[in-house]
Every structure is written in structure tokens, then in C-alpha cells.
C-alpha atoms as a PDB file:
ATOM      1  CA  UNK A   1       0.000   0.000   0.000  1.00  0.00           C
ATOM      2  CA  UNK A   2       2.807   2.164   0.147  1.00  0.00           C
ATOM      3  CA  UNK A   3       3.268   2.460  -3.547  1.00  0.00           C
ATOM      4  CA  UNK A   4      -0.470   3.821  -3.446  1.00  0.00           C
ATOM      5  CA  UNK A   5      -0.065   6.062  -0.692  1.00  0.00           C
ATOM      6  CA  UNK A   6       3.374   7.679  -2.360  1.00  0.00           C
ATOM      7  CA  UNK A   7       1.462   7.826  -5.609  1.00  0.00           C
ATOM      8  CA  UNK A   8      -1.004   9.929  -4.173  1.00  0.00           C
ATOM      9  CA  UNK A   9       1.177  12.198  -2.173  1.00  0.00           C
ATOM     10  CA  UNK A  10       2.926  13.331  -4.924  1.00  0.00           C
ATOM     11  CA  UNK A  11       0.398  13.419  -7.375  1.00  0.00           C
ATOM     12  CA  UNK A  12       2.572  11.667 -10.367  1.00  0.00           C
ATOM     13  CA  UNK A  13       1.972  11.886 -14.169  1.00  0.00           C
ATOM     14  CA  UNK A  14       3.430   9.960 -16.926  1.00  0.00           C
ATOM     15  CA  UNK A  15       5.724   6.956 -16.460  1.00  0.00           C
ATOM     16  CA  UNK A  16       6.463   7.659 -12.592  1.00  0.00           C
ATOM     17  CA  UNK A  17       2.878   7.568 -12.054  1.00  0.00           C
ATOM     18  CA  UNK A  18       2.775   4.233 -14.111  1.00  0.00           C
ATOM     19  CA  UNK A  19       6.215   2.419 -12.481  1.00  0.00           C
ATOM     20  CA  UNK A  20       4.732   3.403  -9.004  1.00  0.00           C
ATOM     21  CA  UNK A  21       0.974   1.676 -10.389  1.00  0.00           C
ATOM     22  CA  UNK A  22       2.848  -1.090 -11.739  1.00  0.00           C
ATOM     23  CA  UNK A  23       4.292  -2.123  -8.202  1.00  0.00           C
ATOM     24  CA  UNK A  24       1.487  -1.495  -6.270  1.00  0.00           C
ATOM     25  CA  UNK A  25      -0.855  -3.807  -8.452  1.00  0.00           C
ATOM     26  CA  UNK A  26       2.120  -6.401  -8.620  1.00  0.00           C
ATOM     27  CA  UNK A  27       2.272  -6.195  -4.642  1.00  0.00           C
ATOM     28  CA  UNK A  28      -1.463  -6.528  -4.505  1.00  0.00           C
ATOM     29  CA  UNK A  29      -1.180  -9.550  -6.382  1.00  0.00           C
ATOM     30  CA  UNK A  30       1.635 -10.854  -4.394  1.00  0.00           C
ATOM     31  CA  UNK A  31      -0.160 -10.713  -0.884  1.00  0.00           C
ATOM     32  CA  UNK A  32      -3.386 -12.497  -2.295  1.00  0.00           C
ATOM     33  CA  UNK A  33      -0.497 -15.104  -3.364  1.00  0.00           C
ATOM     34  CA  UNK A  34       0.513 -15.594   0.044  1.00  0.00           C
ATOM     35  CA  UNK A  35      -2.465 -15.818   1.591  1.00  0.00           C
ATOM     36  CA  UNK A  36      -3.018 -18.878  -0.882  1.00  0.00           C
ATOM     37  CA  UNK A  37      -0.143 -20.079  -0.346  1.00  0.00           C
ATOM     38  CA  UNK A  38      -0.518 -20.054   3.405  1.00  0.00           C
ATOM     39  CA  UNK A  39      -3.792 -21.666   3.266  1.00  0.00           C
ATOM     40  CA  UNK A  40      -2.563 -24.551   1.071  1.00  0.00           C
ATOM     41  CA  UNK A  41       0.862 -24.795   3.265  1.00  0.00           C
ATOM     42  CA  UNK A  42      -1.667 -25.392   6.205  1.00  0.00           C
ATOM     43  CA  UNK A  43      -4.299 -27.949   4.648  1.00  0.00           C
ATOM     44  CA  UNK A  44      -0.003 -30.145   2.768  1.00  0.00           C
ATOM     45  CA  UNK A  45       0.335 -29.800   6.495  1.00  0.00           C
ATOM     46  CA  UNK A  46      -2.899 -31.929   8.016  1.00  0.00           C
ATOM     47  CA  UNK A  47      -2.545 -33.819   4.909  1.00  0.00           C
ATOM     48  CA  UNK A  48       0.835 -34.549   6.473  1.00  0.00           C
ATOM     49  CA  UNK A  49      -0.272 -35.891   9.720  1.00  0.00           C
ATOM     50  CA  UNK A  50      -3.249 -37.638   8.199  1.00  0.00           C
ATOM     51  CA  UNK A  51      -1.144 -39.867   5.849  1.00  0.00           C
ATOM     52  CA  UNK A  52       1.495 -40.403   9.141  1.00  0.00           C
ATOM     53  CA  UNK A  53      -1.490 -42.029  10.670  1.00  0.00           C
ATOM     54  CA  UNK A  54      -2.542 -39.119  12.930  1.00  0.00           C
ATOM     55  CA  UNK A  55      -6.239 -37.293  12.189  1.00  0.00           C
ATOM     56  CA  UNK A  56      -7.106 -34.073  12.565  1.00  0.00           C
ATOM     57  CA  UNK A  57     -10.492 -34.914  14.581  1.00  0.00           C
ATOM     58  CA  UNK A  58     -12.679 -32.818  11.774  1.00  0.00           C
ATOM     59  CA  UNK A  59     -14.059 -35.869   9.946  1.00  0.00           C
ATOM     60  CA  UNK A  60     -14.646 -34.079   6.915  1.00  0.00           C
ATOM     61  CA  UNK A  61     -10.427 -33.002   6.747  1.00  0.00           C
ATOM     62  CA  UNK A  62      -9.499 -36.277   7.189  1.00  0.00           C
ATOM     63  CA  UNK A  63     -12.124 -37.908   4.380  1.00  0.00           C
ATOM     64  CA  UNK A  64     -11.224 -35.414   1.737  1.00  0.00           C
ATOM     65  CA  UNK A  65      -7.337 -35.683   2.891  1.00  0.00           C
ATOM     66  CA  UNK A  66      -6.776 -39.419   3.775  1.00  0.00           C
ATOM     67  CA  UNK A  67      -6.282 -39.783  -0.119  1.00  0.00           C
ATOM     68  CA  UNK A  68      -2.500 -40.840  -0.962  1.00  0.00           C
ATOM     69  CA  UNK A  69      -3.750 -38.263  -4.728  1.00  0.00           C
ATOM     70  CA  UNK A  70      -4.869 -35.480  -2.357  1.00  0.00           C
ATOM     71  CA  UNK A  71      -1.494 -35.400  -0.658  1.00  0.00           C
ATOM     72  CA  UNK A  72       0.606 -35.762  -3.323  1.00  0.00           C
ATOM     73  CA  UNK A  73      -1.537 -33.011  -5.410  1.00  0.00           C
ATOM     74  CA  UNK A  74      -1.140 -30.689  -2.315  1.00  0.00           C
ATOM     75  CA  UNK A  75       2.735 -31.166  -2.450  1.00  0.00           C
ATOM     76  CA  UNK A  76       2.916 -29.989  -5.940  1.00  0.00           C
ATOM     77  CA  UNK A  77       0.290 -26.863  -5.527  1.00  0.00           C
ATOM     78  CA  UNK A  78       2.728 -25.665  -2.521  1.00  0.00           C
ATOM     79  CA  UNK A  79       5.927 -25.848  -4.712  1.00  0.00           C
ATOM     80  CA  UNK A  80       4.115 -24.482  -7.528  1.00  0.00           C
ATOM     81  CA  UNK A  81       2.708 -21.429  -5.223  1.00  0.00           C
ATOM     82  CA  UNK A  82       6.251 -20.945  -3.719  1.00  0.00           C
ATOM     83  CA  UNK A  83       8.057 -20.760  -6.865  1.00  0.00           C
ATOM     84  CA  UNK A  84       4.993 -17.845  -7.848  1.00  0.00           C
ATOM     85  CA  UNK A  85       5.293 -15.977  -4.426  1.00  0.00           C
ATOM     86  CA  UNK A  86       9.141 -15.963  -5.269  1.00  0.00           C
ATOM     87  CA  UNK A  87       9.031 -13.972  -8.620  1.00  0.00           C
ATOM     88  CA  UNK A  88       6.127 -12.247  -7.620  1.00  0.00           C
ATOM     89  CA  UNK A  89       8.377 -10.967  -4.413  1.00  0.00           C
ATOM     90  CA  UNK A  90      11.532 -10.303  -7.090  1.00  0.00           C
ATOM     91  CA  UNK A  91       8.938  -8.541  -9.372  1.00  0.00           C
ATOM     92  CA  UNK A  92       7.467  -6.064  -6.648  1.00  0.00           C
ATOM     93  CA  UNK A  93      11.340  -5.267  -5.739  1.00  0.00           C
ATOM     94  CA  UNK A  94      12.418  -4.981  -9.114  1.00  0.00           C
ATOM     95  CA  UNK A  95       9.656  -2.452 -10.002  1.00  0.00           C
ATOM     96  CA  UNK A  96       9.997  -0.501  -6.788  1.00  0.00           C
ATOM     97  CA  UNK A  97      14.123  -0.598  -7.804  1.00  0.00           C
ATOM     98  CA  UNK A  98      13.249   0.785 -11.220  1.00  0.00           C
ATOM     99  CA  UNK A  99      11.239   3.948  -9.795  1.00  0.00           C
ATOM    100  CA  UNK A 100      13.786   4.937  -7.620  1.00  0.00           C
ATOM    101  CA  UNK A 101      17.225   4.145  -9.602  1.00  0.00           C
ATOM    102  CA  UNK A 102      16.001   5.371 -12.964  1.00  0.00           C
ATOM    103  CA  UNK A 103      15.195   8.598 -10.968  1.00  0.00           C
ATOM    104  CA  UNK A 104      11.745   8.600 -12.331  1.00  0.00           C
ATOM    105  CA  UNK A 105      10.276   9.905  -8.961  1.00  0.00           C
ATOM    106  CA  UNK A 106      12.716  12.042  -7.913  1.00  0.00           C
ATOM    107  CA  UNK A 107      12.422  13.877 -11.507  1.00  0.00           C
ATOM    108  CA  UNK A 108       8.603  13.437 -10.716  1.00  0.00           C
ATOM    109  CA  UNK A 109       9.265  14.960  -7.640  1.00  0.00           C
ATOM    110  CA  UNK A 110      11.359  18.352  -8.455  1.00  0.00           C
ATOM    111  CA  UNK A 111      13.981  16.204  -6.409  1.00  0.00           C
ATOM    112  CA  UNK A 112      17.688  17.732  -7.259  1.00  0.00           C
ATOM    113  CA  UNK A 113      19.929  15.710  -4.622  1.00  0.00           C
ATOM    114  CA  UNK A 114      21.634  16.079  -1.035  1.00  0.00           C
ATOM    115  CA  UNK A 115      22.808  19.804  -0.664  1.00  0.00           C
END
């Protein structure tokens, strides 16, 4: 949200305005990635302790999770969401890089430099 907020502070036009957009929207998408990715990581996780022989107690979790498929599927949806969440995370820093090394925000800005 801080992308957002610095967006609106300074009231940016052109391709400042659109870097700063960019990596906002990117981070938007990243945290609704990890909140998957969390919820998955938690279900792989009774999955876990159902297949070791150990239930959860909710009879429904251990039905739809006693499956040797349903564990094995959940394995590969939590590598699959980590390896997103990591370029997602490199393409939120990347962008926020890009607006301030290119100097599009301090131009943006009327930013000159340390005295």
C-alpha cells in the first residue's frame, strides 16, 4: 500500500505515475499469493499428519485428505505457489528498484539531490 499512498502524495503523471501503479498492483497480487499459499501450506500440512497415521479430529479433513492423490496433489500446488510468491516478491522489488534508480520519482518529484 505504500506504492499507493506515495502515488497519491505526490500526485505523479506519466511513467512515474505508471512504475509506481505497476508495483502497487504487482504487490497486490503478491499478498493475495501468500495468503493462498498459506492456506494450502496449512491444509499439505494436516494432509501430512493424516497420511502419518494421525487425524485431525474434523471428519470431513481427514475424508477429503486421507487420499494418498490429495497429498501428493497438495505437495505440488505448494511448490508451484512458492516458486509464484518468489518472482512475484523479485517482481514487486524490481519495479519498486526501477522507480527509484532510474530517478523517475525524484524527476517526478522536483527532487535535485543532497545539498
Amino acid at each position: 500500500q505504500a506504492g499507493g499512498a506515495l502515488e497519491r502524495q505526490l500526485d505523479l503523471q506519466g511513467s512515474a505515475a505508471s512504475l509506481i501503479h505497476r508495483h502497487s498492483h504487482a504487490a497486490h497480487i503478491l499478498a493475495v499469493a501468500f495468503v493462498g499459499f498459506t492456506a494450502v501450506l496449512i491444509v499439505t500440512l494436516a494432509a501430512h499428519r493424516i497420511s502419518g497415521g494421525r487425524p485431525t479430529g474434523l471428519a470431513i479433513a481427514d475424508r477429503l485428505l486421507s487420499p494418498p492423490a490429495s497429498y501428493a496433489a497438495l505437495r505440488v500446488l505448494v511448490v508451484v505457489l512458492s516458486a509464484a510468491c518468489a518472482y512475484l516478491v523479485f517482481k514487486v522489488g524490481d519495479l519498486g528498484a526501477q522507480a527509484v534508480w532510474q530517478g523517475r520519482l525524484q524527476h517526478a518529484a522536483g527532487f535535485v539531490g543532497p545539498p
